[in-house]
C-alpha atoms as a PDB file:
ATOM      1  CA  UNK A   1      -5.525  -2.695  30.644  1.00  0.00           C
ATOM      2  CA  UNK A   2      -4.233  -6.023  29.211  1.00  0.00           C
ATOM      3  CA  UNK A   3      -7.801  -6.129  27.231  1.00  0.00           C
ATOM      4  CA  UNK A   4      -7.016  -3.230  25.919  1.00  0.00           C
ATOM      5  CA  UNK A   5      -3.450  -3.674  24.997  1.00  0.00           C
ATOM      6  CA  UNK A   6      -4.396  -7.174  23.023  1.00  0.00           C
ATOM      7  CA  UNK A   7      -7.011  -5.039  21.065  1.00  0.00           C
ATOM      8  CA  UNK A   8      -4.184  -2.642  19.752  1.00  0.00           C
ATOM      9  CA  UNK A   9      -1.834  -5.669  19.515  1.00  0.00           C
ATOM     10  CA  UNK A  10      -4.739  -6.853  16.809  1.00  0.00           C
ATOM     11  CA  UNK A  11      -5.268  -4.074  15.536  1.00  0.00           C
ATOM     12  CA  UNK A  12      -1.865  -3.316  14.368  1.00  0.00           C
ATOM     13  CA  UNK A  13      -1.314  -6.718  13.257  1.00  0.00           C
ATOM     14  CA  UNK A  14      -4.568  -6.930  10.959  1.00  0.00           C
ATOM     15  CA  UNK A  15      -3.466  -3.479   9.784  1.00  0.00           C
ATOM     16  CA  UNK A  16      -0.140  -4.772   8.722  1.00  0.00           C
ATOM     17  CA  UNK A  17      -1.136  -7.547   6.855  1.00  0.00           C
ATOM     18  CA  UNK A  18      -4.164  -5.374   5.085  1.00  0.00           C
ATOM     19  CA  UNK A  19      -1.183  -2.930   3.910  1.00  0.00           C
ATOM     20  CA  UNK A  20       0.187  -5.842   1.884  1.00  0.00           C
ATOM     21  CA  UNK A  21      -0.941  -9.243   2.084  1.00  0.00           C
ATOM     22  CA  UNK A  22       0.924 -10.072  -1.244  1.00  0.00           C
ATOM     23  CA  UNK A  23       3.841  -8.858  -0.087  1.00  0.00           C
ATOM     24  CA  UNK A  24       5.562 -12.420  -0.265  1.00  0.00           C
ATOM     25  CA  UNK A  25       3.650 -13.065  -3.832  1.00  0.00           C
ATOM     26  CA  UNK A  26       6.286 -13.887  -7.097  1.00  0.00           C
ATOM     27  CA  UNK A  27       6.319 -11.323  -9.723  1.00  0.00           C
ATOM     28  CA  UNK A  28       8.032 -11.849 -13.271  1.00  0.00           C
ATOM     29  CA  UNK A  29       9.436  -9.056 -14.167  1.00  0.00           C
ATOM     30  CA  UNK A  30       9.895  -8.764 -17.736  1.00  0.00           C
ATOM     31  CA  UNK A  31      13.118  -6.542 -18.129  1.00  0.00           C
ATOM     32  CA  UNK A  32      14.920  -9.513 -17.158  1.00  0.00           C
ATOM     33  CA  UNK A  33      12.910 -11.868 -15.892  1.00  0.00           C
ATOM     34  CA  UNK A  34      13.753 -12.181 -12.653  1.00  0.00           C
ATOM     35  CA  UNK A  35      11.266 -13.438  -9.410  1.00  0.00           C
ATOM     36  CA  UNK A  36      10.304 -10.214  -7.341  1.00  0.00           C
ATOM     37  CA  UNK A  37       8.130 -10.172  -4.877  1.00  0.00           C
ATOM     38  CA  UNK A  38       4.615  -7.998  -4.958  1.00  0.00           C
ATOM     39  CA  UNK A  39       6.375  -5.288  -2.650  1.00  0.00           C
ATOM     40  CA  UNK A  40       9.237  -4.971  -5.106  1.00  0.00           C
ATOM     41  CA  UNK A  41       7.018  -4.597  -7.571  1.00  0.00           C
ATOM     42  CA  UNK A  42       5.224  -2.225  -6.336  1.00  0.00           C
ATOM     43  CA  UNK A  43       7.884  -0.328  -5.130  1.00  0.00           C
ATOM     44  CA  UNK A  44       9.476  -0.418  -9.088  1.00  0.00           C
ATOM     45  CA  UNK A  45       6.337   1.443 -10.609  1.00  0.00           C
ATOM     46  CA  UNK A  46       5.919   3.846  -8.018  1.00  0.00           C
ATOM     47  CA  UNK A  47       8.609   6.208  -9.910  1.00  0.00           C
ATOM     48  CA  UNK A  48       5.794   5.385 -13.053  1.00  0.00           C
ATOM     49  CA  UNK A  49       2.941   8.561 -13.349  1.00  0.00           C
ATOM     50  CA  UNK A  50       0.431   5.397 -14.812  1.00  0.00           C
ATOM     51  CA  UNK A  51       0.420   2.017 -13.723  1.00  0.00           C
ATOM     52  CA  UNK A  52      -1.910  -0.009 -15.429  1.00  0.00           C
ATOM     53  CA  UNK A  53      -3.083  -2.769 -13.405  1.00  0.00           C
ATOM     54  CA  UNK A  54      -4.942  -5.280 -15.486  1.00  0.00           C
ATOM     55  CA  UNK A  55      -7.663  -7.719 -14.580  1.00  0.00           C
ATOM     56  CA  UNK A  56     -10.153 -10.304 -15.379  1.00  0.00           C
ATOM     57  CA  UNK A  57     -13.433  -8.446 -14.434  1.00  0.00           C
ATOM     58  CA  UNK A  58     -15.306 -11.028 -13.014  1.00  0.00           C
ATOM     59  CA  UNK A  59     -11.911 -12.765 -10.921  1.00  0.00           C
ATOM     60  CA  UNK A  60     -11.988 -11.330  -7.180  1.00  0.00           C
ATOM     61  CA  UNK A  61      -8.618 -11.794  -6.464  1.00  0.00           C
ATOM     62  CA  UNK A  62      -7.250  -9.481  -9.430  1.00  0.00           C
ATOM     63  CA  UNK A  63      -9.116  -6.848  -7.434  1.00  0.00           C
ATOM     64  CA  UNK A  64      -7.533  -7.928  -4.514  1.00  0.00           C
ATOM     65  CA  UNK A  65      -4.422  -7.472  -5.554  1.00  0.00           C
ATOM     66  CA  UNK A  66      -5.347  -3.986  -7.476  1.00  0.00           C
ATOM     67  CA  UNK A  67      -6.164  -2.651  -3.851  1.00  0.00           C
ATOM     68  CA  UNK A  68      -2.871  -4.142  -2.353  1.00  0.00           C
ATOM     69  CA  UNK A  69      -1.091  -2.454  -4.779  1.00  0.00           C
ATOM     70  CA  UNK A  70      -3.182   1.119  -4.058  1.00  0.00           C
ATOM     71  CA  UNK A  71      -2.467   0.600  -0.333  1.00  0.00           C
ATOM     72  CA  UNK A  72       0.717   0.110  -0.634  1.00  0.00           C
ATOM     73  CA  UNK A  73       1.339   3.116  -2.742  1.00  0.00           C
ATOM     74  CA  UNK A  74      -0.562   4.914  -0.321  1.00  0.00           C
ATOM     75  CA  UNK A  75       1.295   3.704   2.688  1.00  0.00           C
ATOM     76  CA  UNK A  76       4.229   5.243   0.861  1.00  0.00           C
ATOM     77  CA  UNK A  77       3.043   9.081   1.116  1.00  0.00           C
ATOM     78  CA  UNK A  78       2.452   9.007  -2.439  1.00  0.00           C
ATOM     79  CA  UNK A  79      -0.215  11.069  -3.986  1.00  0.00           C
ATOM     80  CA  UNK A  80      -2.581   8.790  -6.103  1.00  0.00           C
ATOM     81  CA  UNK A  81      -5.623   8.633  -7.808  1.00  0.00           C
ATOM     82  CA  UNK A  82      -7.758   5.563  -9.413  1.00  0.00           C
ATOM     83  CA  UNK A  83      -8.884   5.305 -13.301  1.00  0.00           C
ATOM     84  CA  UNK A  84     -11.703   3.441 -14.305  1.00  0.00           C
ATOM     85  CA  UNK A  85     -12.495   1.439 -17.172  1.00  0.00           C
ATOM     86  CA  UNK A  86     -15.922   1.195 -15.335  1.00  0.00           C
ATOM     87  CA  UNK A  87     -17.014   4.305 -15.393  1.00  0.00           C
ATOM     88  CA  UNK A  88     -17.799   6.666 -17.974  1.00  0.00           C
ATOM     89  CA  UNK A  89     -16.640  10.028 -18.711  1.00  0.00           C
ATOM     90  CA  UNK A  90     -20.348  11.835 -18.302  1.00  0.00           C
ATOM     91  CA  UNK A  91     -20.186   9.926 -14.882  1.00  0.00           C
ATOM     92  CA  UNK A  92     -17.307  11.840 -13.403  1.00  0.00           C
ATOM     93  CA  UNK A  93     -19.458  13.873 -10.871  1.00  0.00           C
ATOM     94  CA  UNK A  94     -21.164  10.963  -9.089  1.00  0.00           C
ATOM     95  CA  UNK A  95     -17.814   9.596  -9.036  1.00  0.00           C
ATOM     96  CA  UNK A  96     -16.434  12.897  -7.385  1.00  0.00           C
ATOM     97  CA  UNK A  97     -19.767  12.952  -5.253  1.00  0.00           C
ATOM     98  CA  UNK A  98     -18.979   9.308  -3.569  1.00  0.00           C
ATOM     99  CA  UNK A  99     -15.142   9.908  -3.256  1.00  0.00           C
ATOM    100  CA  UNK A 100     -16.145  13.115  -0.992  1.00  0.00           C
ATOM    101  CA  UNK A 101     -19.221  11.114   0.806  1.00  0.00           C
ATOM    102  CA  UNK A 102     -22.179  12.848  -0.578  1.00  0.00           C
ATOM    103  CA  UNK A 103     -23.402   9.882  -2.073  1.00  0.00           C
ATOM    104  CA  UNK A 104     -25.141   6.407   0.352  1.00  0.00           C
ATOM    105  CA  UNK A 105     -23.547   3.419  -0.731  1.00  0.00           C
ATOM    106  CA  UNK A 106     -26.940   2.289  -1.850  1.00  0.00           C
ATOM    107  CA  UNK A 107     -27.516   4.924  -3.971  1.00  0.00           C
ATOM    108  CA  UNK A 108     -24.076   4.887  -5.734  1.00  0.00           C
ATOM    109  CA  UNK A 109     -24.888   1.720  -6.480  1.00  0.00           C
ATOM    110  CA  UNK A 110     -27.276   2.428  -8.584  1.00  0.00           C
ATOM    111  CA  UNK A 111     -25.226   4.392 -10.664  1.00  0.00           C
ATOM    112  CA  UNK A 112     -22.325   1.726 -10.654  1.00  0.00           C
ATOM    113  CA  UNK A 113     -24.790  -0.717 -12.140  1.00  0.00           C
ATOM    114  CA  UNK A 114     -25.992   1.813 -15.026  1.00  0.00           C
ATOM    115  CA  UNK A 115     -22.120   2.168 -15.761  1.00  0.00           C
ATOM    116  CA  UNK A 116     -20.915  -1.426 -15.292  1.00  0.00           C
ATOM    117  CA  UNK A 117     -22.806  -4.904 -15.527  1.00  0.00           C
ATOM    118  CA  UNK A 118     -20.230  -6.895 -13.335  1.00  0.00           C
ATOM    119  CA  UNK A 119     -21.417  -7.691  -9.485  1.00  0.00           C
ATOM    120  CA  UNK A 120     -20.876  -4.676  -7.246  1.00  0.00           C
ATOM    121  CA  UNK A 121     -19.301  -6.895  -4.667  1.00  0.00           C
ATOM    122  CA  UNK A 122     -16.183  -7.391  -6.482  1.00  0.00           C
ATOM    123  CA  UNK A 123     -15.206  -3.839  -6.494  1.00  0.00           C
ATOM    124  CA  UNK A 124     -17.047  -2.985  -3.622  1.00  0.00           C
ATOM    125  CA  UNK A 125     -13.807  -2.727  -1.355  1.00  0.00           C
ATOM    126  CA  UNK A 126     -11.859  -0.573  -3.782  1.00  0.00           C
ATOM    127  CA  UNK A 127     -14.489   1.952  -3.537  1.00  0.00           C
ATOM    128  CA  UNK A 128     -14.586   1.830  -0.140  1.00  0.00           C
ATOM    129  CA  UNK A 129     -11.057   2.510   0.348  1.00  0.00           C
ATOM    130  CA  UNK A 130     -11.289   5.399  -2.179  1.00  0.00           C
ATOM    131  CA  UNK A 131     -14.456   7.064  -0.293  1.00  0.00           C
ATOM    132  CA  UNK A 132     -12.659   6.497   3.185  1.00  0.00           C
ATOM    133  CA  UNK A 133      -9.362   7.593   2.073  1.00  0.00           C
ATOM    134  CA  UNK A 134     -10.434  10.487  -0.267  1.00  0.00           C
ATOM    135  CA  UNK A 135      -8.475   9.076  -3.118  1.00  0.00           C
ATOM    136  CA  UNK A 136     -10.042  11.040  -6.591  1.00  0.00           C
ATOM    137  CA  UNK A 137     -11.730   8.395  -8.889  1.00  0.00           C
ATOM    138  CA  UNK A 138     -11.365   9.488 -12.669  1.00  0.00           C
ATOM    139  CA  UNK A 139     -13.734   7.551 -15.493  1.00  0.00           C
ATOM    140  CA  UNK A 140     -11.623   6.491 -18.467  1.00  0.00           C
ATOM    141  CA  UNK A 141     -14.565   4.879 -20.442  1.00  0.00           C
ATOM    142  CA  UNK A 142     -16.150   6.735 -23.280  1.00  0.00           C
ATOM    143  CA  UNK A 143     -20.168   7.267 -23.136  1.00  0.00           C
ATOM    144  CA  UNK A 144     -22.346   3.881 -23.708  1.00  0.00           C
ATOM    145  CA  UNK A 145     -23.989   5.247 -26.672  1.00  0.00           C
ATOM    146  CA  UNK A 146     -21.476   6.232 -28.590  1.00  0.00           C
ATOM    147  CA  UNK A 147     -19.166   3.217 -27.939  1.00  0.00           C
ATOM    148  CA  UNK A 148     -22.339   1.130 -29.105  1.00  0.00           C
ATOM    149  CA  UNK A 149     -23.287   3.251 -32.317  1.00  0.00           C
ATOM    150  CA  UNK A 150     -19.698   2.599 -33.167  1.00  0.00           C
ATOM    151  CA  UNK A 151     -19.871  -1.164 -32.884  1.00  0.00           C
ATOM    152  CA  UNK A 152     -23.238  -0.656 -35.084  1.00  0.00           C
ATOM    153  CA  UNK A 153     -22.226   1.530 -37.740  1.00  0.00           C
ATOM    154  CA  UNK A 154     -18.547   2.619 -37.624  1.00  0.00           C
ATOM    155  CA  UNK A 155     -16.884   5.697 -36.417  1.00  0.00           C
ATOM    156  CA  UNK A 156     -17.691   7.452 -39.559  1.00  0.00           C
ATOM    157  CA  UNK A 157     -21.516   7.169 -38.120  1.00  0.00           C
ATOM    158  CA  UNK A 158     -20.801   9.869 -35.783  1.00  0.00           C
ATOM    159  CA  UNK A 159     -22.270  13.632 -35.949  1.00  0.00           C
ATOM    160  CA  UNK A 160     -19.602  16.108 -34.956  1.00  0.00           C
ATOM    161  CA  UNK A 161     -21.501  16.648 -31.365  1.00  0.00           C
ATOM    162  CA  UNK A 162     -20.867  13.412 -30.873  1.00  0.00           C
ATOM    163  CA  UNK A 163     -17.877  13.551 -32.390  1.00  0.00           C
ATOM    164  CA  UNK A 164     -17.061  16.525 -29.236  1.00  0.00           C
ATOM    165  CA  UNK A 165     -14.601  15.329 -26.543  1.00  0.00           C
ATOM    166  CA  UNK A 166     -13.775  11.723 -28.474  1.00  0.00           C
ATOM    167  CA  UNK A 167      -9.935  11.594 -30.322  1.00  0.00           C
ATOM    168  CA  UNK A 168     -10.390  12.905 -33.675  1.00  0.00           C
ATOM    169  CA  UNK A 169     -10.057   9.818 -35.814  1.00  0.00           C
ATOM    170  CA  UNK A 170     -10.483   6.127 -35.166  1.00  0.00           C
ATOM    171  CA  UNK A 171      -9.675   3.097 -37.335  1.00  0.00           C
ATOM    172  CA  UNK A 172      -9.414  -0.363 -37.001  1.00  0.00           C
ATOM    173  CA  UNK A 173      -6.027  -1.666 -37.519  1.00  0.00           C
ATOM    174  CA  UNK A 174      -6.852  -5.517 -38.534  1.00  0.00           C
ATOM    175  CA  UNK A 175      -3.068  -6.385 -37.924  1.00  0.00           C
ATOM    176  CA  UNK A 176      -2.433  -5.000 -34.715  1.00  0.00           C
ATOM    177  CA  UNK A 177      -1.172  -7.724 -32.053  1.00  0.00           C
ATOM    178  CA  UNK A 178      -4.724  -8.074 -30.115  1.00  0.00           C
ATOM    179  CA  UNK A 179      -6.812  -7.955 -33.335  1.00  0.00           C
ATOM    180  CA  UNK A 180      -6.436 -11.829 -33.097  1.00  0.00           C
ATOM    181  CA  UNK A 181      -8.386 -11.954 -29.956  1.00  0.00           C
ATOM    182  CA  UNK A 182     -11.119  -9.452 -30.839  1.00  0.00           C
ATOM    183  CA  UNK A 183     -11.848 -12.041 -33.463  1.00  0.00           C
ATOM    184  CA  UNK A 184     -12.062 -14.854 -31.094  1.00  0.00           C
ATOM    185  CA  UNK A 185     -14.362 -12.255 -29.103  1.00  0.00           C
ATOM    186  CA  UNK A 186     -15.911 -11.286 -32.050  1.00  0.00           C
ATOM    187  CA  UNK A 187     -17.087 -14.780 -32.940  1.00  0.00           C
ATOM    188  CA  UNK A 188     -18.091 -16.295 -29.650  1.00  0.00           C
ATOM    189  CA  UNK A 189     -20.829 -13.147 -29.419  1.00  0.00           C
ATOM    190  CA  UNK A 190     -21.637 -12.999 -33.161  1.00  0.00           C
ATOM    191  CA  UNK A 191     -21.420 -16.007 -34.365  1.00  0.00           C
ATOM    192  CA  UNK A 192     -19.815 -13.901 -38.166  1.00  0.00           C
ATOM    193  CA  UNK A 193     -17.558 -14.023 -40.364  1.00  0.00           C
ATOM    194  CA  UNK A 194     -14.480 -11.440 -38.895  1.00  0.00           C
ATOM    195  CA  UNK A 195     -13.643 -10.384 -42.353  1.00  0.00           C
ATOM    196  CA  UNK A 196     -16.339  -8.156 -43.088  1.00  0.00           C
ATOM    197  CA  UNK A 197     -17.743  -4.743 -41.875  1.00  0.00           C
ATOM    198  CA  UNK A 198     -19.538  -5.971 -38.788  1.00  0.00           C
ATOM    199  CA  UNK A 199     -16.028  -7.131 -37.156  1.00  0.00           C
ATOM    200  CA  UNK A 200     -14.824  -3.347 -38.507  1.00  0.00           C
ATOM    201  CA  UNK A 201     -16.983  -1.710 -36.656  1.00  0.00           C
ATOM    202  CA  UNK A 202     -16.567  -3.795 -33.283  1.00  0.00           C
ATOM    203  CA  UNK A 203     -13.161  -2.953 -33.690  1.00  0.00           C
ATOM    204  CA  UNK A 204     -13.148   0.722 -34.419  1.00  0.00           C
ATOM    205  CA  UNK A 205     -15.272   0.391 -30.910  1.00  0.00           C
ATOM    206  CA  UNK A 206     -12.727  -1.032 -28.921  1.00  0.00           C
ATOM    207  CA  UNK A 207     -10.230   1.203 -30.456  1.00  0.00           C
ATOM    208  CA  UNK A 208     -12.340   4.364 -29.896  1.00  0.00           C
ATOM    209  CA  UNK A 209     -12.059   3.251 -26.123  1.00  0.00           C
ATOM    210  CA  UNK A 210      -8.654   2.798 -26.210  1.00  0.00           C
ATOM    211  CA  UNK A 211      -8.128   6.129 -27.342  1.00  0.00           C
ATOM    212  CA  UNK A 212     -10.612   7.354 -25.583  1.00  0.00           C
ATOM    213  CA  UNK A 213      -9.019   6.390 -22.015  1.00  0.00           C
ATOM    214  CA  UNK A 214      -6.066   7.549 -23.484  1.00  0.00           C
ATOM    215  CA  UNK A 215      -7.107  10.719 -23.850  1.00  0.00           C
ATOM    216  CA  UNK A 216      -8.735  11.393 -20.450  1.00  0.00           C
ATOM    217  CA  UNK A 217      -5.707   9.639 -18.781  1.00  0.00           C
ATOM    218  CA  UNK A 218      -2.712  12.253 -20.889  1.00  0.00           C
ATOM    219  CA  UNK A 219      -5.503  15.090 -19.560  1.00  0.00           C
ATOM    220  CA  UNK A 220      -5.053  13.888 -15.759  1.00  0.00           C
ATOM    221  CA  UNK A 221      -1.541  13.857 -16.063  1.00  0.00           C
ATOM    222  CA  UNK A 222      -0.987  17.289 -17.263  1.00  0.00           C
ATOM    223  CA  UNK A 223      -3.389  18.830 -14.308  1.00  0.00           C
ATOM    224  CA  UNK A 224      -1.748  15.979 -11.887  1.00  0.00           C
ATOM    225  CA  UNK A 225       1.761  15.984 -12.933  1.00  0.00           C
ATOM    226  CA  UNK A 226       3.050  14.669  -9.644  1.00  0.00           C
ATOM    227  CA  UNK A 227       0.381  12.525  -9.069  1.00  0.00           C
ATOM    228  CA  UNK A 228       0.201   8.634  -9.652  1.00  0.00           C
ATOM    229  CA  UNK A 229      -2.855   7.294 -11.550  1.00  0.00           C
ATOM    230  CA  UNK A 230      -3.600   3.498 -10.993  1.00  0.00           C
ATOM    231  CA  UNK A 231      -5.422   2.287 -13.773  1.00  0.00           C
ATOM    232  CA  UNK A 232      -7.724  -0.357 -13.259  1.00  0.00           C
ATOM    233  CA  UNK A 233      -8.987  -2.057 -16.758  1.00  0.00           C
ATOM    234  CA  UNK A 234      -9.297  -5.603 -18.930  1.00  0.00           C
ATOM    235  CA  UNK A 235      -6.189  -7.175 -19.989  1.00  0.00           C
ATOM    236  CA  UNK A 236      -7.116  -5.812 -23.707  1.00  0.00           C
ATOM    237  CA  UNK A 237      -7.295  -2.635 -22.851  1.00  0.00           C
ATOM    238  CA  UNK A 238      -4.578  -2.758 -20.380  1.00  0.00           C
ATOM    239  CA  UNK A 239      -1.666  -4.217 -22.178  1.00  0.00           C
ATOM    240  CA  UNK A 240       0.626  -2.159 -23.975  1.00  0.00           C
ATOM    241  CA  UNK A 241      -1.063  -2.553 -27.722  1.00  0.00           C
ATOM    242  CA  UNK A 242      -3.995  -0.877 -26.049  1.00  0.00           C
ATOM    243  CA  UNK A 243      -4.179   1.820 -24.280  1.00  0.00           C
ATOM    244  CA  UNK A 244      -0.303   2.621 -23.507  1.00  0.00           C
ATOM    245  CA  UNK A 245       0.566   2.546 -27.122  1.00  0.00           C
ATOM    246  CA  UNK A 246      -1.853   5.793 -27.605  1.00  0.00           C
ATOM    247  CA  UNK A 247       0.053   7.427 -24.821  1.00  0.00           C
ATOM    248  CA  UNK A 248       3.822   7.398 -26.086  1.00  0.00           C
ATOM    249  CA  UNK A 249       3.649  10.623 -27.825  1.00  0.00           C
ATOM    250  CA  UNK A 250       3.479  12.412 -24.706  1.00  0.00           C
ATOM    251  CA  UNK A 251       6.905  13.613 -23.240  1.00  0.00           C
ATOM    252  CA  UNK A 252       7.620  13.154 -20.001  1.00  0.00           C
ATOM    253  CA  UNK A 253       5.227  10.534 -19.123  1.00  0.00           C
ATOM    254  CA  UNK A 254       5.895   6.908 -17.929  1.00  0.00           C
ATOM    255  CA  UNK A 255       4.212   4.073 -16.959  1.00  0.00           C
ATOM    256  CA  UNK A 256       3.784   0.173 -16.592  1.00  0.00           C
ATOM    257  CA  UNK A 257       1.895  -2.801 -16.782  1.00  0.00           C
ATOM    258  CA  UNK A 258       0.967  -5.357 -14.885  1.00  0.00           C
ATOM    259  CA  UNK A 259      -1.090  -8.967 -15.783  1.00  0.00           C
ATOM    260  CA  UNK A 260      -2.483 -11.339 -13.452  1.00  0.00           C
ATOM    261  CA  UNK A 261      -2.057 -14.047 -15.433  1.00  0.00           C
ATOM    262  CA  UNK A 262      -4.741 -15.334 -17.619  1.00  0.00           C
ATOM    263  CA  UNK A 263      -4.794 -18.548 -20.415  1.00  0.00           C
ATOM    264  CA  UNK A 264      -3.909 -16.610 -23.652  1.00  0.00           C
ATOM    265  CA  UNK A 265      -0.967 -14.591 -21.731  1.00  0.00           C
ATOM    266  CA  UNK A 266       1.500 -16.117 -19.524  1.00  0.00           C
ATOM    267  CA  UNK A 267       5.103 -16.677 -19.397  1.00  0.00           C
ATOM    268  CA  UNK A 268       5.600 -18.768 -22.501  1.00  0.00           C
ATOM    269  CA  UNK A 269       3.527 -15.482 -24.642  1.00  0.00           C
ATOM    270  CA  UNK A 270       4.275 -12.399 -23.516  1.00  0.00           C
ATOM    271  CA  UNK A 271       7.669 -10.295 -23.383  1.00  0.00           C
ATOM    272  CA  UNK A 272       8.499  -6.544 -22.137  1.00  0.00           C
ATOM    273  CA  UNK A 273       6.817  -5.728 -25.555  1.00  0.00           C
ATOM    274  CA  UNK A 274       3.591  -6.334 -24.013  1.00  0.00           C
ATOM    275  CA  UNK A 275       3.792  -6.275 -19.962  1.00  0.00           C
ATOM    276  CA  UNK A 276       6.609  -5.096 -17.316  1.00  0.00           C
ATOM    277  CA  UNK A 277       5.100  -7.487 -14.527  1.00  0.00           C
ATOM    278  CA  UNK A 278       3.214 -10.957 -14.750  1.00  0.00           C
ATOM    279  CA  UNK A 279       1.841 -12.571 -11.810  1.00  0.00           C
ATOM    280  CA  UNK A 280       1.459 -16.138 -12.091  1.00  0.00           C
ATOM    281  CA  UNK A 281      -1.021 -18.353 -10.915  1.00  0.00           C
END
């Protein structure tokens, strides 16, 4: 009896901390930046229908905290679903397939790795939570090959079958706020001059995904009305000049975002312009 007492005892207390183990973490919050902690936070953008959770892909504690922060909106009888920058759109039915445990873990990870480059093992337990808890998975990303033709030849490469399901015009705005770090990205893979029509291209790509995501997560909202979509994607997709900015034309819908901190963003650089929560390191 006592054995089996001490066993519950553990069980409940590893449960408990597994349900929030941020819970005593700082927040900023940028409205008016006060300290809150990670539960407060949490508990702010659960009245949201999108919270963007942002992350530096290869960093295992941002996903750590993106699966605190998906238990703990669970734990609150809240109805929620998961959107992935890692996924593709044309992917959406192996995603639906391993949510409802038709799919081996090692054969969805085969499909994970032809959608995403970044180790399996840091995401690993927010899948696992997803499958075990039936939470719906949605892919944000648009198709490989188009994305890539894009950064090739520009949007105005596309045939209008490509052309099908994407948002019906992309540019590259060359003063937008994050334009300055696509360059720096820009230049550390290419190695070229960011004035020309290479650097156009690469960033009609990364705004066709922005829109993109957009577009598939307005569509989720206005089946799912009542239901809260975590979205789990880089910081340059994630802050407000990326995808959120494409979604303010839709009444009725609200969200946040939240940054783990990283170099070029912290406290001295960003502002409710650009985040609602920063979590320092």
């Amino acid at each position: 009896m006592y054995t089996a007492i001490r066993f519950i005892l553990i069980l409940i207390c590893c449960t408990s901390l597994s349900t929030n183990s941020f819970a005593d973490m700082a927040v900023i919050r940028m409205s008016d930046g006060k300290a809150v902690s990670f539960s407060q936070m949490v508990t702010d953008t659960a009245s949201s229908d999108v919270i963007f959770f942002a992350e530096t892909h290869d960093r295992k504690n941002d996903h750590e905290l993106q699966l605190d922060a998906i238990r703990s909106l669970q734990a609150k009888k809240l109805p929620v679903a998961i959107g992935l920058e890692m996924f593709q759109t044309d992917n959406q039915k192996q995603l639906d397939d391993w949510v409802a445990g038709k799919i081996p873990e090692y054969h969805f990870k085969e499909t994970y790795a032809a959608n995403w480059s970044y180790d399996w093992s840091l995401y690993r337990d927010i899948f696992i939570f997803a499958r075990d808890n039936h939470i719906p998975m949605i892919a944000l990303n648009v198709p490989k090959a188009i994305v890539m033709k894009v950064a090739k030849q520009g949007f105005a490469s596309l045939t209008p079958e490509e052309r099908n399901e994407l948002p019906a015009e992309v540019s590259c705005e060359l003063n937008a706020p994050q334009t300055e770090f696509m360059k720096k990205t820009f230049l550390e893979v290419f190695k070229h001059d960011t004035g020309g029509r290479r650097f156009s291209n690469f960033c009609e790509a990364q705004g066709l995904r922005n829109s993109g995501m957009a577009r598939i997560i307005a569509s989720d909202h206005s089946l799912h009305p009542g239901r809260k979509l975590v979205v789990l994607a880089g910081t340059w997709h994630a802050v407000k000049h990326g995808i959120p900015e494409r979604l303010t034309n839709i009444d009725g819908l609200k969200y946040k975002v939240i940054l783990p901190e990283i170099p070029e963003l912290g406290r001295r650089n960003v502002s409710p312009t650009t985040i609602d929560y920063l979590i320092e390191r």
